[in-house]
C-alpha atoms as a PDB file:
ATOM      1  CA  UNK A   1      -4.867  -2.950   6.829  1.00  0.00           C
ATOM      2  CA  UNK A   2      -7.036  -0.164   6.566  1.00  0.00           C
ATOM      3  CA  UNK A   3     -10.216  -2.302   7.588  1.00  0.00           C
ATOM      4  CA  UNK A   4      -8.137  -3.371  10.406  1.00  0.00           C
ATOM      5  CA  UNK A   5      -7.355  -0.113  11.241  1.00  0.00           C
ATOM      6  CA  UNK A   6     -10.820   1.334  11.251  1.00  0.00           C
ATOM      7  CA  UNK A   7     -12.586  -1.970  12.935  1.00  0.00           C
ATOM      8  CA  UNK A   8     -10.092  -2.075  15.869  1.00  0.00           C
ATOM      9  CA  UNK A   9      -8.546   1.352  16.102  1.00  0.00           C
ATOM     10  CA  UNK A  10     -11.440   3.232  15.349  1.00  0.00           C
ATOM     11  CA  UNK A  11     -12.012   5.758  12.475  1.00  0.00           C
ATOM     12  CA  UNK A  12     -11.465   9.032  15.087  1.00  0.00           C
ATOM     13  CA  UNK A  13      -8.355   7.730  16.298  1.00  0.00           C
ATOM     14  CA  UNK A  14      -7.008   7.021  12.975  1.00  0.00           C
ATOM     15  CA  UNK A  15      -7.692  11.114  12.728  1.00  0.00           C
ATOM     16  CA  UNK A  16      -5.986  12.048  15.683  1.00  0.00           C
ATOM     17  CA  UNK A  17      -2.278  11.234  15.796  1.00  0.00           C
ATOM     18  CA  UNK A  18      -2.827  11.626  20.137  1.00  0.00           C
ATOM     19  CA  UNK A  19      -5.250   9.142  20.706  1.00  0.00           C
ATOM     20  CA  UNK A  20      -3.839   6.745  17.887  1.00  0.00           C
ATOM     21  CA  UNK A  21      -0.479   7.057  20.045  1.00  0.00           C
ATOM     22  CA  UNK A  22      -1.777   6.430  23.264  1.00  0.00           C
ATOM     23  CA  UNK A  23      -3.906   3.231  21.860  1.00  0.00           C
ATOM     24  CA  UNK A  24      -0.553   2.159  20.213  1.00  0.00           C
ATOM     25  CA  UNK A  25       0.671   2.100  24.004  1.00  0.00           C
ATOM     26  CA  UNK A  26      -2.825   0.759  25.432  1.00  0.00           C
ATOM     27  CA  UNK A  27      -3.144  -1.978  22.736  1.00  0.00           C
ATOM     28  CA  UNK A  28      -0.247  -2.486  20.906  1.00  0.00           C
ATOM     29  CA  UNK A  29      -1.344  -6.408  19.887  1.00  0.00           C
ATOM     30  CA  UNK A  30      -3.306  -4.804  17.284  1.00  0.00           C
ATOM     31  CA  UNK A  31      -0.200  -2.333  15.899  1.00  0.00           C
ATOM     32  CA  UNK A  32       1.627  -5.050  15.760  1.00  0.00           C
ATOM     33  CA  UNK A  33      -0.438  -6.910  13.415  1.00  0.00           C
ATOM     34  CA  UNK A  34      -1.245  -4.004  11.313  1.00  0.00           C
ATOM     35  CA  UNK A  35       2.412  -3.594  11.431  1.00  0.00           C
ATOM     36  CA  UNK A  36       3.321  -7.063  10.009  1.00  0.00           C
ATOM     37  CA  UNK A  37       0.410  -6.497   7.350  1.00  0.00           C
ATOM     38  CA  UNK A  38       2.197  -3.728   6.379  1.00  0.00           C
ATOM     39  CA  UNK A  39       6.010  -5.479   5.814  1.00  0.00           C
ATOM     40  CA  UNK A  40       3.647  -8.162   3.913  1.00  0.00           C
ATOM     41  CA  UNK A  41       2.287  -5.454   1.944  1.00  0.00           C
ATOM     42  CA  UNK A  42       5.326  -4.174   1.151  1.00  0.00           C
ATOM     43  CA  UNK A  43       7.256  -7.314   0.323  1.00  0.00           C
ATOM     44  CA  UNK A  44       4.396  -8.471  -2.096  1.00  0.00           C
ATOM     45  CA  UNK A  45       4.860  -4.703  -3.872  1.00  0.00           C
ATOM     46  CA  UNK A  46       8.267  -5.200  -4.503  1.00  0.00           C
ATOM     47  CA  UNK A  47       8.075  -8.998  -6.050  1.00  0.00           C
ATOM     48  CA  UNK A  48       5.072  -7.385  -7.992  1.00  0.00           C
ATOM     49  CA  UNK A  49       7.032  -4.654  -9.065  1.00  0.00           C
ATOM     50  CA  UNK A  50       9.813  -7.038  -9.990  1.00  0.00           C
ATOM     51  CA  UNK A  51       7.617  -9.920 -11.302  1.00  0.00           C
ATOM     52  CA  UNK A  52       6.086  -7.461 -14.085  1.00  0.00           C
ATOM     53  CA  UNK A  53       9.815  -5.865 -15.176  1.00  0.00           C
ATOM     54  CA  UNK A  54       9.180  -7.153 -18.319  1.00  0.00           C
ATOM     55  CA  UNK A  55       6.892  -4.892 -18.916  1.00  0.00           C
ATOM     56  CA  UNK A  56       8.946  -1.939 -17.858  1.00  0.00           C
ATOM     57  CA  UNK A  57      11.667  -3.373 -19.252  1.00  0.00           C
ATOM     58  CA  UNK A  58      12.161   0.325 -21.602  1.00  0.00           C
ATOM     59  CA  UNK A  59      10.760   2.646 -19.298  1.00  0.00           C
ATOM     60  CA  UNK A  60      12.661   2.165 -15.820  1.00  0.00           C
ATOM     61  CA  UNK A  61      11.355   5.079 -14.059  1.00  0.00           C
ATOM     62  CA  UNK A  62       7.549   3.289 -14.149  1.00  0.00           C
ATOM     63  CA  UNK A  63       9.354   0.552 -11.411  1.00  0.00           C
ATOM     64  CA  UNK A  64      10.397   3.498  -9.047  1.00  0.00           C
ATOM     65  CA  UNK A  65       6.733   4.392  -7.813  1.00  0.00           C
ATOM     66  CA  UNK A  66       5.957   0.936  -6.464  1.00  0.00           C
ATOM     67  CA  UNK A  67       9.867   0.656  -4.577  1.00  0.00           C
ATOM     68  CA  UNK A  68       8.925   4.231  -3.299  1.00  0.00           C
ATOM     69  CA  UNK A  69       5.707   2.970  -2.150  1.00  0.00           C
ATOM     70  CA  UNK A  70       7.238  -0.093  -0.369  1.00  0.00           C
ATOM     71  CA  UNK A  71       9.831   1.888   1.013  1.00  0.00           C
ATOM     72  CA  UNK A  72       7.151   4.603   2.662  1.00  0.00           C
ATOM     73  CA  UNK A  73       5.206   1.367   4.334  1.00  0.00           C
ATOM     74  CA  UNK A  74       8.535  -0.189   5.736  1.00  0.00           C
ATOM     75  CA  UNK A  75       9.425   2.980   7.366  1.00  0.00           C
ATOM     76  CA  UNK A  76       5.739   3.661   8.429  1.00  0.00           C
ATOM     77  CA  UNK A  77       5.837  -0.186   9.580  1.00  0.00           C
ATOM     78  CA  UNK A  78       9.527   0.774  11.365  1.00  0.00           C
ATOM     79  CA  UNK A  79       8.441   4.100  13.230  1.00  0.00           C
ATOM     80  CA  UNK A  80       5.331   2.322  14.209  1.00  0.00           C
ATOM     81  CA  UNK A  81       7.376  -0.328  15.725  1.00  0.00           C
ATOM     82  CA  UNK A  82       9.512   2.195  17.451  1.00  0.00           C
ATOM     83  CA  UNK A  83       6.705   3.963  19.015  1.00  0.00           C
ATOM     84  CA  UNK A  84       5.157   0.434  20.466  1.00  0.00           C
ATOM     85  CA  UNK A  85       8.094  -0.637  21.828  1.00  0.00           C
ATOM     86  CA  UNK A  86       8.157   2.413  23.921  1.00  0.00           C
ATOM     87  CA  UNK A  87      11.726   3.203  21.751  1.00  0.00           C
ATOM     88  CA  UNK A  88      10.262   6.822  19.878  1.00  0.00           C
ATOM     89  CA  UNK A  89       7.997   9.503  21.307  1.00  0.00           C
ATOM     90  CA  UNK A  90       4.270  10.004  20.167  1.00  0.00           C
ATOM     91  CA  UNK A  91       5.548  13.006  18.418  1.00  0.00           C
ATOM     92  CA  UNK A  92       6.186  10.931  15.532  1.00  0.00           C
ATOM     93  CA  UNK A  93       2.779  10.332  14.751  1.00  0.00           C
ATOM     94  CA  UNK A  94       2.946  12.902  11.916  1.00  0.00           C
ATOM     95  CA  UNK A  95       5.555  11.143  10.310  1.00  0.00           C
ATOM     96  CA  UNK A  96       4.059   7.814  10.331  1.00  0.00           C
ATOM     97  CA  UNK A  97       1.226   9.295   8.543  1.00  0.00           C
ATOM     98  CA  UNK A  98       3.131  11.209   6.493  1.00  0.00           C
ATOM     99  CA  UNK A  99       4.508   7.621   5.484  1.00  0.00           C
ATOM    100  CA  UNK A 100       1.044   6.170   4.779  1.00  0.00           C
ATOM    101  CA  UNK A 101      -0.185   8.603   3.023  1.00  0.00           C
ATOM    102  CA  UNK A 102       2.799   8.521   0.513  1.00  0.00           C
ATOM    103  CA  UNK A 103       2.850   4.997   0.194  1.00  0.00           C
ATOM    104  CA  UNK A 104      -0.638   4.954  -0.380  1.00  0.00           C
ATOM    105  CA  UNK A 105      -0.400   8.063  -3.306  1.00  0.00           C
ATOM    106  CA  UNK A 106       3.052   6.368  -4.860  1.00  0.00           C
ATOM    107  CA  UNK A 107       1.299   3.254  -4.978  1.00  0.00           C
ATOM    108  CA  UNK A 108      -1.996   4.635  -6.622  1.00  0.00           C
ATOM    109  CA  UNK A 109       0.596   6.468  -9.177  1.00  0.00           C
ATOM    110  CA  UNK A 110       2.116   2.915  -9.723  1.00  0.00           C
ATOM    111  CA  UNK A 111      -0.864   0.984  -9.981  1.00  0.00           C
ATOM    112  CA  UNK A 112      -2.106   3.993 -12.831  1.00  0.00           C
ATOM    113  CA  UNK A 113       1.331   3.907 -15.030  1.00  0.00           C
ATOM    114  CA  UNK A 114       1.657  -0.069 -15.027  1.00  0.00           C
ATOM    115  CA  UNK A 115      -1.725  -0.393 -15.756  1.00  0.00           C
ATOM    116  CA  UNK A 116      -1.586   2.391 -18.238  1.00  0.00           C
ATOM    117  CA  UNK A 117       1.549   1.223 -19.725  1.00  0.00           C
ATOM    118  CA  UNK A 118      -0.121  -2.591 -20.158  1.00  0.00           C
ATOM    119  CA  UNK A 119      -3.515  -1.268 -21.704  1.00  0.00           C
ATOM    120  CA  UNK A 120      -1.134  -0.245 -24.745  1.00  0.00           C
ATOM    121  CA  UNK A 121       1.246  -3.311 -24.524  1.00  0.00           C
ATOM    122  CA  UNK A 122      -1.555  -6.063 -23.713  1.00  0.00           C
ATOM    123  CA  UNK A 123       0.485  -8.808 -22.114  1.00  0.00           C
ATOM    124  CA  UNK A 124      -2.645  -9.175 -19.941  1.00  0.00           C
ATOM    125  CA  UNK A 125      -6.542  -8.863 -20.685  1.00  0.00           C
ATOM    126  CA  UNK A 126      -7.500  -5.313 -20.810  1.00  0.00           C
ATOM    127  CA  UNK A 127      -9.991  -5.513 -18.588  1.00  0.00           C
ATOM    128  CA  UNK A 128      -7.144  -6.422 -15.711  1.00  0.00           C
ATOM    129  CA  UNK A 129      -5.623  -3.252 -16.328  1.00  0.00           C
ATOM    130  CA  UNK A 130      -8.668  -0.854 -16.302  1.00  0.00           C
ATOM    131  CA  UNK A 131      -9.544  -2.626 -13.290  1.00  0.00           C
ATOM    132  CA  UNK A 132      -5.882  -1.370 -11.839  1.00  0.00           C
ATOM    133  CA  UNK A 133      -6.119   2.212 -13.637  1.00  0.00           C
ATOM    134  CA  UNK A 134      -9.368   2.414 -11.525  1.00  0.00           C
ATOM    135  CA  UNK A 135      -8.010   1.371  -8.680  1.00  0.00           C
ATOM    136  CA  UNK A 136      -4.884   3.656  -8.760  1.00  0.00           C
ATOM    137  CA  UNK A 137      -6.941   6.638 -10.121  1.00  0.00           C
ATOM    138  CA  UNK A 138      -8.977   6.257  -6.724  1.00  0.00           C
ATOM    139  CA  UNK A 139      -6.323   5.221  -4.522  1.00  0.00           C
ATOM    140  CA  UNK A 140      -5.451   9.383  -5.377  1.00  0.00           C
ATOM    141  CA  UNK A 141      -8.126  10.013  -3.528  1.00  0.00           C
ATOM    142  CA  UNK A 142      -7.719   9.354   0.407  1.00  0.00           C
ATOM    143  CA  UNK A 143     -11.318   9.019   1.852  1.00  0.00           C
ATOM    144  CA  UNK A 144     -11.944   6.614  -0.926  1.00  0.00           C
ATOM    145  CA  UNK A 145      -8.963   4.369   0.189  1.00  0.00           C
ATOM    146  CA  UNK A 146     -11.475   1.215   1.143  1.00  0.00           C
ATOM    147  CA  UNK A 147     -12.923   1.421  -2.425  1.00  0.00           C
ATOM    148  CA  UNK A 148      -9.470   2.122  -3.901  1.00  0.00           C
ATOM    149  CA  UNK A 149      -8.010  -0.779  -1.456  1.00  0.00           C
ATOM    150  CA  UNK A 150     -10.964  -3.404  -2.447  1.00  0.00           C
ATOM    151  CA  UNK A 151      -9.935  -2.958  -6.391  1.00  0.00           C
ATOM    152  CA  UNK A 152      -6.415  -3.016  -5.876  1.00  0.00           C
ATOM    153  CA  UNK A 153      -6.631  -6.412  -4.104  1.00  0.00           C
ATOM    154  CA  UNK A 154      -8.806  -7.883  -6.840  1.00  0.00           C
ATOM    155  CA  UNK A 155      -6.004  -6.599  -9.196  1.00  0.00           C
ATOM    156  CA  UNK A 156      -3.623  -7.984  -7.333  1.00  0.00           C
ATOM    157  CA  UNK A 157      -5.580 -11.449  -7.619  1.00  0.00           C
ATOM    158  CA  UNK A 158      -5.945 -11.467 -11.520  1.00  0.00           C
ATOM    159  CA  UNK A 159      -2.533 -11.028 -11.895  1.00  0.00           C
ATOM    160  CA  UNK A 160      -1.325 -13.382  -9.184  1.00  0.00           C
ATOM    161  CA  UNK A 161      -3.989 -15.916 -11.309  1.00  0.00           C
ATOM    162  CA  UNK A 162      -2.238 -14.372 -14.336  1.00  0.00           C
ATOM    163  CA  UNK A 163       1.134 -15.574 -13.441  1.00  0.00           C
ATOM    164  CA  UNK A 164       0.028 -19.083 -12.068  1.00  0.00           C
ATOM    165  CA  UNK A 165      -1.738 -19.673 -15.297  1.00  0.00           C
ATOM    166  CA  UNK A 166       1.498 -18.570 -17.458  1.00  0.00           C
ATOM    167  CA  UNK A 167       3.933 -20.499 -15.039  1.00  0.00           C
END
């Protein structure tokens, strides 16, 4: 989403919540694919969350991070809607930032306390969940969100792999 955003938004309008409001007017084919992204994004958190309850089985609380997460990109994915469809004001932009921003630091936290949590448990190779520690630890970090984004979708490969090989 984030390569999406930068390639056809542009990495100064992505800065200014103005401009990104009028191009979500000018060219809103583009929002609403980012938009969808994001619901897909979300949906895939939460079975992910879900699929891996096992391993949170005794420590709840590690779940809540990733369906915070989700949550922040359905309402950034709702607002942005809203503003498209010419149904909320521009001045919302700060919110739907706001949104992104926290799903992007509740999913880093995730990523960093399953991962964290599974180094010590091993049900997967260890090398899957430094590979998601990294990727969380970065994702803490905003301007290295592609880096942070790149790791978490290999992550998110060796443990779909993962679960097609145990199924």
């Amino acid at each position: 989403m984030l390569l999406i955003g930068m390639l056809w938004i542009g990495a100064s309008a992505m800065q200014d919540p103005a401009t990104m409001a009028r191009r979500a007017v000018e060219v809103p084919s583009t929002f609403w694919i980012l938009d969808a992204l994001k619901l897909i994004s979300a949906a895939a958190t939460i079975a992910l969350v879900i699929a891996i309850r096992n391993l949170t089985h005794h420590a709840v609380w590690i779940r809540w991070p990733g369906f915070l997460a989700a949550a922040c990109l359905v309402g950034n994915a709702a607002l942005s809607i809203a503003l498209i469809s010419g149904l909320a004001s521009p001045s919302l932009m700060p919110a739907i930032g706001l949104l992104a921003l926290g799903s992007a630091l509740l999913g880093a936290l995730w990523l960093i306390l399953v991962n964290g949590t599974a180094l010590l448990a091993r049900p997967w190779p260890p090398v899957i969940s430094i590979l998601g520690i990294g990727a969380g630890l970065l994702g803490l970090f905003p301007p290295l969100g592609m880096v942070a984004f790149a790791l978490g979708l290999i992550w998110t490969c060796a443990m779909i792999w993962g679960f097609l090989r145990k199924a």
